[in-house]
C-alpha atoms as a PDB file:
ATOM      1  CA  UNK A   1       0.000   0.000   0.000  1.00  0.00           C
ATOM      2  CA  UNK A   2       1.146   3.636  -0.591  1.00  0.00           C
ATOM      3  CA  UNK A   3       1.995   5.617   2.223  1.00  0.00           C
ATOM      4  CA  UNK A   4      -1.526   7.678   2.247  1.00  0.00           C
ATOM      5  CA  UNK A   5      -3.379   4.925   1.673  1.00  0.00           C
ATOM      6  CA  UNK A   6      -1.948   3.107   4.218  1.00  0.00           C
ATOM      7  CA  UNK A   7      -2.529   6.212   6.761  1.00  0.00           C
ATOM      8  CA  UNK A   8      -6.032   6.430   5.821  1.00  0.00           C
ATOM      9  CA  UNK A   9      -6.820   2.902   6.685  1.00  0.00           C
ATOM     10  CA  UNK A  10      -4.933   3.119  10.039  1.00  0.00           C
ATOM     11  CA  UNK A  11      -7.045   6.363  10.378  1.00  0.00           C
ATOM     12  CA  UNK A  12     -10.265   4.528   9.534  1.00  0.00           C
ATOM     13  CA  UNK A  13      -9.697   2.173  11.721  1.00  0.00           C
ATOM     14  CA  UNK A  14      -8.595   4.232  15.013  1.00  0.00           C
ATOM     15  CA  UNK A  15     -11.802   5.901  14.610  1.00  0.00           C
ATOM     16  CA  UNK A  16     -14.018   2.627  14.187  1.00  0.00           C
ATOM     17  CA  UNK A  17     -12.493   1.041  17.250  1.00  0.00           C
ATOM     18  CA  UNK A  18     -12.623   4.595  19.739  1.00  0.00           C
ATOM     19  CA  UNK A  19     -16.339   4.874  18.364  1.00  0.00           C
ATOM     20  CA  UNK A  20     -16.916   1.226  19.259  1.00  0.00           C
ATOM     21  CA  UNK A  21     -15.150   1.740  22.659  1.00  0.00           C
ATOM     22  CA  UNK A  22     -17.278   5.330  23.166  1.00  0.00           C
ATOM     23  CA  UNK A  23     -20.732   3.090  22.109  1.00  0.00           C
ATOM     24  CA  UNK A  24     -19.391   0.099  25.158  1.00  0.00           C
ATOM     25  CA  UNK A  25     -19.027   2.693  27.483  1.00  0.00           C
ATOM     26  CA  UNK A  26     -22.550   4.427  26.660  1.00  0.00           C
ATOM     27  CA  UNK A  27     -24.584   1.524  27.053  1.00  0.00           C
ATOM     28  CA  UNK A  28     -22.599   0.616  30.268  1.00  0.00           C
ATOM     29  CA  UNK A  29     -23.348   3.720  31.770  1.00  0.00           C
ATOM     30  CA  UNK A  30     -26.965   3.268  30.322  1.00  0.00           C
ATOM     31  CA  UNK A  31     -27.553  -0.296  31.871  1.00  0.00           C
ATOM     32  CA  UNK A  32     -26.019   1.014  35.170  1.00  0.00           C
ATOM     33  CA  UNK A  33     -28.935   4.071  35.263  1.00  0.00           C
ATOM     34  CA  UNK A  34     -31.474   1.354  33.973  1.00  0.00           C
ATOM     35  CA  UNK A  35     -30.491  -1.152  37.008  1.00  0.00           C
ATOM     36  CA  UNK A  36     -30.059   1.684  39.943  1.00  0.00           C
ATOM     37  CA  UNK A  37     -33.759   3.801  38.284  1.00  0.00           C
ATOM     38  CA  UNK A  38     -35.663   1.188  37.110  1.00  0.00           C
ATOM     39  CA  UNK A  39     -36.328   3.397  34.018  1.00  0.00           C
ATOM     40  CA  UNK A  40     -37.050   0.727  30.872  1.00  0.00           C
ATOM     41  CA  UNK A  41     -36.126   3.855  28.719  1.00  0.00           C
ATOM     42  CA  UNK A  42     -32.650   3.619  29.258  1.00  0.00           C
ATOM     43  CA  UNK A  43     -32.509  -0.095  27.900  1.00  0.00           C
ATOM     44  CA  UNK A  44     -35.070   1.230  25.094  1.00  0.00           C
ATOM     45  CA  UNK A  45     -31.924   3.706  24.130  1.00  0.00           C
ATOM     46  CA  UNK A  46     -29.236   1.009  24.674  1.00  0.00           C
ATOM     47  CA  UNK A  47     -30.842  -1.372  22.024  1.00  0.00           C
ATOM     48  CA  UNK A  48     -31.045   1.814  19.729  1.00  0.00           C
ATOM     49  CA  UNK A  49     -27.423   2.497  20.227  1.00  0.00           C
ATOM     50  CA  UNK A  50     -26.569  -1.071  19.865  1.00  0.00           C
ATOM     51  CA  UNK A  51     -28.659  -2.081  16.895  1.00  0.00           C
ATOM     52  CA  UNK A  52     -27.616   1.169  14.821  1.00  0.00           C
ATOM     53  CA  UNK A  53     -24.412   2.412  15.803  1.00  0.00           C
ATOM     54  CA  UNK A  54     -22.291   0.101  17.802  1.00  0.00           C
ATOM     55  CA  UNK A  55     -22.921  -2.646  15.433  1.00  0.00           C
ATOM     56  CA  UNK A  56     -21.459  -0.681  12.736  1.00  0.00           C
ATOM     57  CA  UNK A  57     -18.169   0.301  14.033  1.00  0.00           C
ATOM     58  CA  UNK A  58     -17.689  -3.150  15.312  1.00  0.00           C
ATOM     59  CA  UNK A  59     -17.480  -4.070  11.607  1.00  0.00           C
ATOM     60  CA  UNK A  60     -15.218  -1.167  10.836  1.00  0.00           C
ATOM     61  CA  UNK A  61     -13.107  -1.940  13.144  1.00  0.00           C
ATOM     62  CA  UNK A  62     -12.851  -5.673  12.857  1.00  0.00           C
ATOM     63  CA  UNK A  63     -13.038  -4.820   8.990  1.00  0.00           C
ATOM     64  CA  UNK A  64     -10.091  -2.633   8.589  1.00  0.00           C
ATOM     65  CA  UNK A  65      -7.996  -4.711  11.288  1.00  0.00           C
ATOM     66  CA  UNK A  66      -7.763  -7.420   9.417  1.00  0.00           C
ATOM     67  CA  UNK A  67      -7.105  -5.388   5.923  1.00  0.00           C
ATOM     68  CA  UNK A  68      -4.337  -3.883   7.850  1.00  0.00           C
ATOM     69  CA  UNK A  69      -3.056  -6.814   8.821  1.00  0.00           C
ATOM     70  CA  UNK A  70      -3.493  -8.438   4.970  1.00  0.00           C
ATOM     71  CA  UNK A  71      -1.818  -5.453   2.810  1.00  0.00           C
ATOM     72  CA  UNK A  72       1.070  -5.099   5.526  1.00  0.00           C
ATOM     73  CA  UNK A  73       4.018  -6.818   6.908  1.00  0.00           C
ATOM     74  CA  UNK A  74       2.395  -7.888  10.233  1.00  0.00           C
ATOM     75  CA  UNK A  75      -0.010 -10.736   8.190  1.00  0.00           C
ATOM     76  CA  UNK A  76      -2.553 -13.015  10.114  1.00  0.00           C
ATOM     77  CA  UNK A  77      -0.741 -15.424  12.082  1.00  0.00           C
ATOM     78  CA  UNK A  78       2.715 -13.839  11.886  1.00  0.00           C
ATOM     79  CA  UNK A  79       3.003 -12.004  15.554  1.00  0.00           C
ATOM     80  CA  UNK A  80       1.332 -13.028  18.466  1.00  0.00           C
ATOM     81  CA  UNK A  81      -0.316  -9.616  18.927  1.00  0.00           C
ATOM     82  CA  UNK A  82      -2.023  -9.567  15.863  1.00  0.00           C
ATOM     83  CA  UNK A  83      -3.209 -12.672  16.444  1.00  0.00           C
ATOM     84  CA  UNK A  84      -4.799 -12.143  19.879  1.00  0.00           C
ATOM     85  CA  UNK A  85      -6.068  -8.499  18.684  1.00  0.00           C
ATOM     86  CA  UNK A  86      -8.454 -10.460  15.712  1.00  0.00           C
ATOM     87  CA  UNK A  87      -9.463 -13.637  18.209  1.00  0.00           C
ATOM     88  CA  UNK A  88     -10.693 -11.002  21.259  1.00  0.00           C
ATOM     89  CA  UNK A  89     -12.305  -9.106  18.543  1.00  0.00           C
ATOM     90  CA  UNK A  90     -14.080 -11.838  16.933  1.00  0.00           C
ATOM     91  CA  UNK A  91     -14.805 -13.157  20.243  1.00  0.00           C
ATOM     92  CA  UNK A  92     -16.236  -9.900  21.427  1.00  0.00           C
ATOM     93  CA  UNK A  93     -18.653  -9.576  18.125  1.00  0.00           C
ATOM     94  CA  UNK A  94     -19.873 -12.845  18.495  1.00  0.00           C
ATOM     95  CA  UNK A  95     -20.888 -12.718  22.098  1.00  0.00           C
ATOM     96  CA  UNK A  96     -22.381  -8.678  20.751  1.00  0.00           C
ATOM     97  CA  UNK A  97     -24.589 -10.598  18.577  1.00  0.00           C
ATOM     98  CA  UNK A  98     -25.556 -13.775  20.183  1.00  0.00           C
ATOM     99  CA  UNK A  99     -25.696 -12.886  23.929  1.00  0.00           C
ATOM    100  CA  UNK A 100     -25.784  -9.291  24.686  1.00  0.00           C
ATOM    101  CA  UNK A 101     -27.671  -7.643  21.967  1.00  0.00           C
ATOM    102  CA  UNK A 102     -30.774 -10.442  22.610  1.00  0.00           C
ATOM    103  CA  UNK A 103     -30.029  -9.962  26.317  1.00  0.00           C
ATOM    104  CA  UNK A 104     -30.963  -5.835  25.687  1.00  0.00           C
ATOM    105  CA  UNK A 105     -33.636  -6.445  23.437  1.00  0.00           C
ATOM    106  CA  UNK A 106     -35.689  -8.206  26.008  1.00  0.00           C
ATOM    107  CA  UNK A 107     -34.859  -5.605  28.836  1.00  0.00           C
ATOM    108  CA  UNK A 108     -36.023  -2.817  26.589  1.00  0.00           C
ATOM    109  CA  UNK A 109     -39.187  -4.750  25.830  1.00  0.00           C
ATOM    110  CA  UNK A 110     -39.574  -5.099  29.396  1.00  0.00           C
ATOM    111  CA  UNK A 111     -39.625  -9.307  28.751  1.00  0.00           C
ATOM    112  CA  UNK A 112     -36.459  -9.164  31.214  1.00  0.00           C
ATOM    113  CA  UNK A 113     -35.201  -8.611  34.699  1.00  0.00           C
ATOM    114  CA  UNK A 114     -32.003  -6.142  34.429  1.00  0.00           C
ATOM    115  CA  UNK A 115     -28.830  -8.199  36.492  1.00  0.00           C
ATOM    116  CA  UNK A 116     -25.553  -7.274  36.600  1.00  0.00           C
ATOM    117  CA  UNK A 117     -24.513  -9.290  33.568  1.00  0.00           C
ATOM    118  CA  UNK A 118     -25.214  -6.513  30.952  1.00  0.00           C
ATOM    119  CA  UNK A 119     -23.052  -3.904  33.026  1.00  0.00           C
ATOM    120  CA  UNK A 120     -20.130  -6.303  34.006  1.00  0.00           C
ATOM    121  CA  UNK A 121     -20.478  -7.632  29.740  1.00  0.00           C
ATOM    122  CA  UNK A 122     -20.600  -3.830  27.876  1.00  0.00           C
ATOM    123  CA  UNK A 123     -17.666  -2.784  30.111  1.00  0.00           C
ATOM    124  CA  UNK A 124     -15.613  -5.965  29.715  1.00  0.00           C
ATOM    125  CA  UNK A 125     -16.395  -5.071  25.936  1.00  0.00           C
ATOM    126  CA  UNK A 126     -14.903  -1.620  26.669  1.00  0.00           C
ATOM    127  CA  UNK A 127     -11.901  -2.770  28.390  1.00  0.00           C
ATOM    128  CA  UNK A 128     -10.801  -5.157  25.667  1.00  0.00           C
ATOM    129  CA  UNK A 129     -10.585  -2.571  23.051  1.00  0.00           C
ATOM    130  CA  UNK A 130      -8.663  -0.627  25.428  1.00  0.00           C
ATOM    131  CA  UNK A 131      -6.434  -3.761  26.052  1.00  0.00           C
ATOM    132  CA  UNK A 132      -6.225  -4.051  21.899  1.00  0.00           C
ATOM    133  CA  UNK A 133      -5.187  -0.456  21.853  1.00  0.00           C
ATOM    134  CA  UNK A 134      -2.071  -1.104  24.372  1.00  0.00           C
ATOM    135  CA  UNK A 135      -1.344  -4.389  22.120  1.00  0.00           C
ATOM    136  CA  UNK A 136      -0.843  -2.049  19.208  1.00  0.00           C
ATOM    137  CA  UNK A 137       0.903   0.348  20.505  1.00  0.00           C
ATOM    138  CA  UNK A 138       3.459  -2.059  22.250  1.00  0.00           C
ATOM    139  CA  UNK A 139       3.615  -4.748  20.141  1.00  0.00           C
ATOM    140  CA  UNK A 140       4.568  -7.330  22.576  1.00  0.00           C
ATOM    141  CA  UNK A 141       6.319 -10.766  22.643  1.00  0.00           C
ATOM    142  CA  UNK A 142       7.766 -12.694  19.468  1.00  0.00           C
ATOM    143  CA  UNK A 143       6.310 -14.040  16.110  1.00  0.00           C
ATOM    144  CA  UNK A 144       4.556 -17.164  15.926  1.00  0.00           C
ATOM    145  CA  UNK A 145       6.062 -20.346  15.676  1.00  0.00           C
ATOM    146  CA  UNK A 146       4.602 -21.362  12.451  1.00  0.00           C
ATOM    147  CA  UNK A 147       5.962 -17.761  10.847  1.00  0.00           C
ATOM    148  CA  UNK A 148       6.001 -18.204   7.127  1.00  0.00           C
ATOM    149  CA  UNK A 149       9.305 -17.834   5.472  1.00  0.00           C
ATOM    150  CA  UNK A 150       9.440 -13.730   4.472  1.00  0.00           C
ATOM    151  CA  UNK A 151       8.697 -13.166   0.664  1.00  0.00           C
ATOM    152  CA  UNK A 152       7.589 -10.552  -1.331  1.00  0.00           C
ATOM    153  CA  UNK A 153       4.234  -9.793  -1.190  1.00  0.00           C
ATOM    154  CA  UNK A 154       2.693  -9.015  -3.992  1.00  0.00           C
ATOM    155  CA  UNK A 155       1.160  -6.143  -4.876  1.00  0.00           C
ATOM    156  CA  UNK A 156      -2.807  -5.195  -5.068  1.00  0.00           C
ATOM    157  CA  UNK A 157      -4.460  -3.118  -7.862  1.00  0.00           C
ATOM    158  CA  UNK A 158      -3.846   0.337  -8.101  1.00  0.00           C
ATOM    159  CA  UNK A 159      -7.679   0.549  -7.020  1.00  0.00           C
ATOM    160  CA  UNK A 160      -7.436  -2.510  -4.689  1.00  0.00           C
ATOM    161  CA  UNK A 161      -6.768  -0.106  -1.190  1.00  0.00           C
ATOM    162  CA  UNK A 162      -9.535   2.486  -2.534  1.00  0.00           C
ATOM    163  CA  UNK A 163     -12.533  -0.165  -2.550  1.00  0.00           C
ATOM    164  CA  UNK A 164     -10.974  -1.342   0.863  1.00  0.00           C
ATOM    165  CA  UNK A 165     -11.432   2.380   2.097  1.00  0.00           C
ATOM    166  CA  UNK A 166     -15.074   1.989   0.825  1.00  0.00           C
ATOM    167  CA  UNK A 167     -16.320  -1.303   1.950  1.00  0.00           C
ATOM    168  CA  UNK A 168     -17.239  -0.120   5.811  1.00  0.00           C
ATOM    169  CA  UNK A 169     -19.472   2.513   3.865  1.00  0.00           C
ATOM    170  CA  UNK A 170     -21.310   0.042   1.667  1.00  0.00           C
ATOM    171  CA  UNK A 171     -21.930  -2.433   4.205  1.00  0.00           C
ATOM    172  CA  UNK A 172     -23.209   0.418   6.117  1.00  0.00           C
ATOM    173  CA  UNK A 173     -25.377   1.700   3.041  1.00  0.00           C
ATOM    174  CA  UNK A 174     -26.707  -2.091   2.809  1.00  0.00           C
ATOM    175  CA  UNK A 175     -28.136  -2.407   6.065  1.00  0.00           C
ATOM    176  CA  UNK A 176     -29.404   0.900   6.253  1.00  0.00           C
ATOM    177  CA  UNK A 177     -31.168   0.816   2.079  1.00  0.00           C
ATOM    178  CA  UNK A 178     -31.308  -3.020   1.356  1.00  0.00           C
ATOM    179  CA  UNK A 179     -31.478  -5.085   4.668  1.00  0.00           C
ATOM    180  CA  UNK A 180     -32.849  -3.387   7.287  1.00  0.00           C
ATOM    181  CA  UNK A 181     -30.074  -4.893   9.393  1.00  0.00           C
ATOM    182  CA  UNK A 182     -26.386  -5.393   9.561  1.00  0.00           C
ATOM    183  CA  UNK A 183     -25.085  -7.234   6.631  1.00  0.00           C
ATOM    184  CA  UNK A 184     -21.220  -7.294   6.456  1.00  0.00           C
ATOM    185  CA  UNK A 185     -21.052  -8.702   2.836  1.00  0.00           C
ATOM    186  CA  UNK A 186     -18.581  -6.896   1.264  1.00  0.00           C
ATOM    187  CA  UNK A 187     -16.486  -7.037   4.749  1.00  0.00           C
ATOM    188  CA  UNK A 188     -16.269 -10.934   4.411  1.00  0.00           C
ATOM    189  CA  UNK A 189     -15.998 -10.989   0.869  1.00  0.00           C
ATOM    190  CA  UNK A 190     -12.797  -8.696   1.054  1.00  0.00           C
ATOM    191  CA  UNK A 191     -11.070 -10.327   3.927  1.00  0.00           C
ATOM    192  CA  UNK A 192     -11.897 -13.694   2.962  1.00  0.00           C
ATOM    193  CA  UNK A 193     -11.026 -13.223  -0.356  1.00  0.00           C
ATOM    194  CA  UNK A 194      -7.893 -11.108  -0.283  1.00  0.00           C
ATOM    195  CA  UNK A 195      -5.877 -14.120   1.001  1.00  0.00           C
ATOM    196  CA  UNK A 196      -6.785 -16.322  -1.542  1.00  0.00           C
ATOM    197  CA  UNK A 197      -5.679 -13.807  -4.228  1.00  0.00           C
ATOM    198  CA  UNK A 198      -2.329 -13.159  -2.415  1.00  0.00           C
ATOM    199  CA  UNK A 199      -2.017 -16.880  -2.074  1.00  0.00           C
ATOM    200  CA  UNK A 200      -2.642 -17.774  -5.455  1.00  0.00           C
ATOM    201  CA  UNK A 201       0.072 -14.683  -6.412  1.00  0.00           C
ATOM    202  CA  UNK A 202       2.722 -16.425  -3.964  1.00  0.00           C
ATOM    203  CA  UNK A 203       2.225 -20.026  -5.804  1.00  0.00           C
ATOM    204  CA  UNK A 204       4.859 -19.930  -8.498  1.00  0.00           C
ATOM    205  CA  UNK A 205       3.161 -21.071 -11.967  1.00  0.00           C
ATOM    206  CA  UNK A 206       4.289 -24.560 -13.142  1.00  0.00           C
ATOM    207  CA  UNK A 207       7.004 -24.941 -15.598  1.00  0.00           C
ATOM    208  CA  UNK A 208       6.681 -26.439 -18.787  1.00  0.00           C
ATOM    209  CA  UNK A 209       9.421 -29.739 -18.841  1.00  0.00           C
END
Protein backbone atom coordinates (compact mmCIF):
# COMPACT_ATOMS: atom_id res chain seq x y z
CA UNK A 1 0.00 0.00 0.00
CA UNK A 2 1.15 3.64 -0.59
CA UNK A 3 2.00 5.62 2.22
CA UNK A 4 -1.53 7.68 2.25
CA UNK A 5 -3.38 4.93 1.67
CA UNK A 6 -1.95 3.11 4.22
CA UNK A 7 -2.53 6.21 6.76
CA UNK A 8 -6.03 6.43 5.82
CA UNK A 9 -6.82 2.90 6.68
CA UNK A 10 -4.93 3.12 10.04
CA UNK A 11 -7.04 6.36 10.38
CA UNK A 12 -10.26 4.53 9.53
CA UNK A 13 -9.70 2.17 11.72
CA UNK A 14 -8.59 4.23 15.01
CA UNK A 15 -11.80 5.90 14.61
CA UNK A 16 -14.02 2.63 14.19
CA UNK A 17 -12.49 1.04 17.25
CA UNK A 18 -12.62 4.59 19.74
CA UNK A 19 -16.34 4.87 18.36
CA UNK A 20 -16.92 1.23 19.26
CA UNK A 21 -15.15 1.74 22.66
CA UNK A 22 -17.28 5.33 23.17
CA UNK A 23 -20.73 3.09 22.11
CA UNK A 24 -19.39 0.10 25.16
CA UNK A 25 -19.03 2.69 27.48
CA UNK A 26 -22.55 4.43 26.66
CA UNK A 27 -24.58 1.52 27.05
CA UNK A 28 -22.60 0.62 30.27
CA UNK A 29 -23.35 3.72 31.77
CA UNK A 30 -26.97 3.27 30.32
CA UNK A 31 -27.55 -0.30 31.87
CA UNK A 32 -26.02 1.01 35.17
CA UNK A 33 -28.94 4.07 35.26
CA UNK A 34 -31.47 1.35 33.97
CA UNK A 35 -30.49 -1.15 37.01
CA UNK A 36 -30.06 1.68 39.94
CA UNK A 37 -33.76 3.80 38.28
CA UNK A 38 -35.66 1.19 37.11
CA UNK A 39 -36.33 3.40 34.02
CA UNK A 40 -37.05 0.73 30.87
CA UNK A 41 -36.13 3.85 28.72
CA UNK A 42 -32.65 3.62 29.26
CA UNK A 43 -32.51 -0.10 27.90
CA UNK A 44 -35.07 1.23 25.09
CA UNK A 45 -31.92 3.71 24.13
CA UNK A 46 -29.24 1.01 24.67
CA UNK A 47 -30.84 -1.37 22.02
CA UNK A 48 -31.04 1.81 19.73
CA UNK A 49 -27.42 2.50 20.23
CA UNK A 50 -26.57 -1.07 19.87
CA UNK A 51 -28.66 -2.08 16.90
CA UNK A 52 -27.62 1.17 14.82
CA UNK A 53 -24.41 2.41 15.80
CA UNK A 54 -22.29 0.10 17.80
CA UNK A 55 -22.92 -2.65 15.43
CA UNK A 56 -21.46 -0.68 12.74
CA UNK A 57 -18.17 0.30 14.03
CA UNK A 58 -17.69 -3.15 15.31
CA UNK A 59 -17.48 -4.07 11.61
CA UNK A 60 -15.22 -1.17 10.84
CA UNK A 61 -13.11 -1.94 13.14
CA UNK A 62 -12.85 -5.67 12.86
CA UNK A 63 -13.04 -4.82 8.99
CA UNK A 64 -10.09 -2.63 8.59
CA UNK A 65 -8.00 -4.71 11.29
CA UNK A 66 -7.76 -7.42 9.42
CA UNK A 67 -7.11 -5.39 5.92
CA UNK A 68 -4.34 -3.88 7.85
CA UNK A 69 -3.06 -6.81 8.82
CA UNK A 70 -3.49 -8.44 4.97
CA UNK A 71 -1.82 -5.45 2.81
CA UNK A 72 1.07 -5.10 5.53
CA UNK A 73 4.02 -6.82 6.91
CA UNK A 74 2.40 -7.89 10.23
CA UNK A 75 -0.01 -10.74 8.19
CA UNK A 76 -2.55 -13.02 10.11
CA UNK A 77 -0.74 -15.42 12.08
CA UNK A 78 2.72 -13.84 11.89
CA UNK A 79 3.00 -12.00 15.55
CA UNK A 80 1.33 -13.03 18.47
CA UNK A 81 -0.32 -9.62 18.93
CA UNK A 82 -2.02 -9.57 15.86
CA UNK A 83 -3.21 -12.67 16.44
CA UNK A 84 -4.80 -12.14 19.88
CA UNK A 85 -6.07 -8.50 18.68
CA UNK A 86 -8.45 -10.46 15.71
CA UNK A 87 -9.46 -13.64 18.21
CA UNK A 88 -10.69 -11.00 21.26
CA UNK A 89 -12.30 -9.11 18.54
CA UNK A 90 -14.08 -11.84 16.93
CA UNK A 91 -14.80 -13.16 20.24
CA UNK A 92 -16.24 -9.90 21.43
CA UNK A 93 -18.65 -9.58 18.12
CA UNK A 94 -19.87 -12.84 18.49
CA UNK A 95 -20.89 -12.72 22.10
CA UNK A 96 -22.38 -8.68 20.75
CA UNK A 97 -24.59 -10.60 18.58
CA UNK A 98 -25.56 -13.77 20.18
CA UNK A 99 -25.70 -12.89 23.93
CA UNK A 100 -25.78 -9.29 24.69
CA UNK A 101 -27.67 -7.64 21.97
CA UNK A 102 -30.77 -10.44 22.61
CA UNK A 103 -30.03 -9.96 26.32
CA UNK A 104 -30.96 -5.83 25.69
CA UNK A 105 -33.64 -6.45 23.44
CA UNK A 106 -35.69 -8.21 26.01
CA UNK A 107 -34.86 -5.61 28.84
CA UNK A 108 -36.02 -2.82 26.59
CA UNK A 109 -39.19 -4.75 25.83
CA UNK A 110 -39.57 -5.10 29.40
CA UNK A 111 -39.63 -9.31 28.75
CA UNK A 112 -36.46 -9.16 31.21
CA UNK A 113 -35.20 -8.61 34.70
CA UNK A 114 -32.00 -6.14 34.43
CA UNK A 115 -28.83 -8.20 36.49
CA UNK A 116 -25.55 -7.27 36.60
CA UNK A 117 -24.51 -9.29 33.57
CA UNK A 118 -25.21 -6.51 30.95
CA UNK A 119 -23.05 -3.90 33.03
CA UNK A 120 -20.13 -6.30 34.01
CA UNK A 121 -20.48 -7.63 29.74
CA UNK A 122 -20.60 -3.83 27.88
CA UNK A 123 -17.67 -2.78 30.11
CA UNK A 124 -15.61 -5.96 29.71
CA UNK A 125 -16.39 -5.07 25.94
CA UNK A 126 -14.90 -1.62 26.67
CA UNK A 127 -11.90 -2.77 28.39
CA UNK A 128 -10.80 -5.16 25.67
CA UNK A 129 -10.59 -2.57 23.05
CA UNK A 130 -8.66 -0.63 25.43
CA UNK A 131 -6.43 -3.76 26.05
CA UNK A 132 -6.22 -4.05 21.90
CA UNK A 133 -5.19 -0.46 21.85
CA UNK A 134 -2.07 -1.10 24.37
CA UNK A 135 -1.34 -4.39 22.12
CA UNK A 136 -0.84 -2.05 19.21
CA UNK A 137 0.90 0.35 20.51
CA UNK A 138 3.46 -2.06 22.25
CA UNK A 139 3.62 -4.75 20.14
CA UNK A 140 4.57 -7.33 22.58
CA UNK A 141 6.32 -10.77 22.64
CA UNK A 142 7.77 -12.69 19.47
CA UNK A 143 6.31 -14.04 16.11
CA UNK A 144 4.56 -17.16 15.93
CA UNK A 145 6.06 -20.35 15.68
CA UNK A 146 4.60 -21.36 12.45
CA UNK A 147 5.96 -17.76 10.85
CA UNK A 148 6.00 -18.20 7.13
CA UNK A 149 9.30 -17.83 5.47
CA UNK A 150 9.44 -13.73 4.47
CA UNK A 151 8.70 -13.17 0.66
CA UNK A 152 7.59 -10.55 -1.33
CA UNK A 153 4.23 -9.79 -1.19
CA UNK A 154 2.69 -9.01 -3.99
CA UNK A 155 1.16 -6.14 -4.88
CA UNK A 156 -2.81 -5.20 -5.07
CA UNK A 157 -4.46 -3.12 -7.86
CA UNK A 158 -3.85 0.34 -8.10
CA UNK A 159 -7.68 0.55 -7.02
CA UNK A 160 -7.44 -2.51 -4.69
CA UNK A 161 -6.77 -0.11 -1.19
CA UNK A 162 -9.53 2.49 -2.53
CA UNK A 163 -12.53 -0.16 -2.55
CA UNK A 164 -10.97 -1.34 0.86
CA UNK A 165 -11.43 2.38 2.10
CA UNK A 166 -15.07 1.99 0.83
CA UNK A 167 -16.32 -1.30 1.95
CA UNK A 168 -17.24 -0.12 5.81
CA UNK A 169 -19.47 2.51 3.86
CA UNK A 170 -21.31 0.04 1.67
CA UNK A 171 -21.93 -2.43 4.21
CA UNK A 172 -23.21 0.42 6.12
CA UNK A 173 -25.38 1.70 3.04
CA UNK A 174 -26.71 -2.09 2.81
CA UNK A 175 -28.14 -2.41 6.07
CA UNK A 176 -29.40 0.90 6.25
CA UNK A 177 -31.17 0.82 2.08
CA UNK A 178 -31.31 -3.02 1.36
CA UNK A 179 -31.48 -5.08 4.67
CA UNK A 180 -32.85 -3.39 7.29
CA UNK A 181 -30.07 -4.89 9.39
CA UNK A 182 -26.39 -5.39 9.56
CA UNK A 183 -25.09 -7.23 6.63
CA UNK A 184 -21.22 -7.29 6.46
CA UNK A 185 -21.05 -8.70 2.84
CA UNK A 186 -18.58 -6.90 1.26
CA UNK A 187 -16.49 -7.04 4.75
CA UNK A 188 -16.27 -10.93 4.41
CA UNK A 189 -16.00 -10.99 0.87
CA UNK A 190 -12.80 -8.70 1.05
CA UNK A 191 -11.07 -10.33 3.93
CA UNK A 192 -11.90 -13.69 2.96
CA UNK A 193 -11.03 -13.22 -0.36
CA UNK A 194 -7.89 -11.11 -0.28
CA UNK A 195 -5.88 -14.12 1.00
CA UNK A 196 -6.79 -16.32 -1.54
CA UNK A 197 -5.68 -13.81 -4.23
CA UNK A 198 -2.33 -13.16 -2.42
CA UNK A 199 -2.02 -16.88 -2.07
CA UNK A 200 -2.64 -17.77 -5.45
CA UNK A 201 0.07 -14.68 -6.41
CA UNK A 202 2.72 -16.43 -3.96
CA UNK A 203 2.23 -20.03 -5.80
CA UNK A 204 4.86 -19.93 -8.50
CA UNK A 205 3.16 -21.07 -11.97
CA UNK A 206 4.29 -24.56 -13.14
CA UNK A 207 7.00 -24.94 -15.60
CA UNK A 208 6.68 -26.44 -18.79
CA UNK A 209 9.42 -29.74 -18.84
Amino acid sequence: MGRTNRNLLVWLHVLTSVGWMSQALALFTLNVYGMATGDRDAYVMAELLDENVLVHLANGSLFTGFMLSALTRWGYFQYWWVLLKAVISLIQLNVAIFVLSPALTALAEGEAVATLAMPVGTLLMASAIAFQGWLSIAKPWKRTPWTAKPVPSPTPPAWFPYFVLAVPVADFALAFFVFGHPAPLFFLLTAVGYPFWRSRRLTPAPTAV
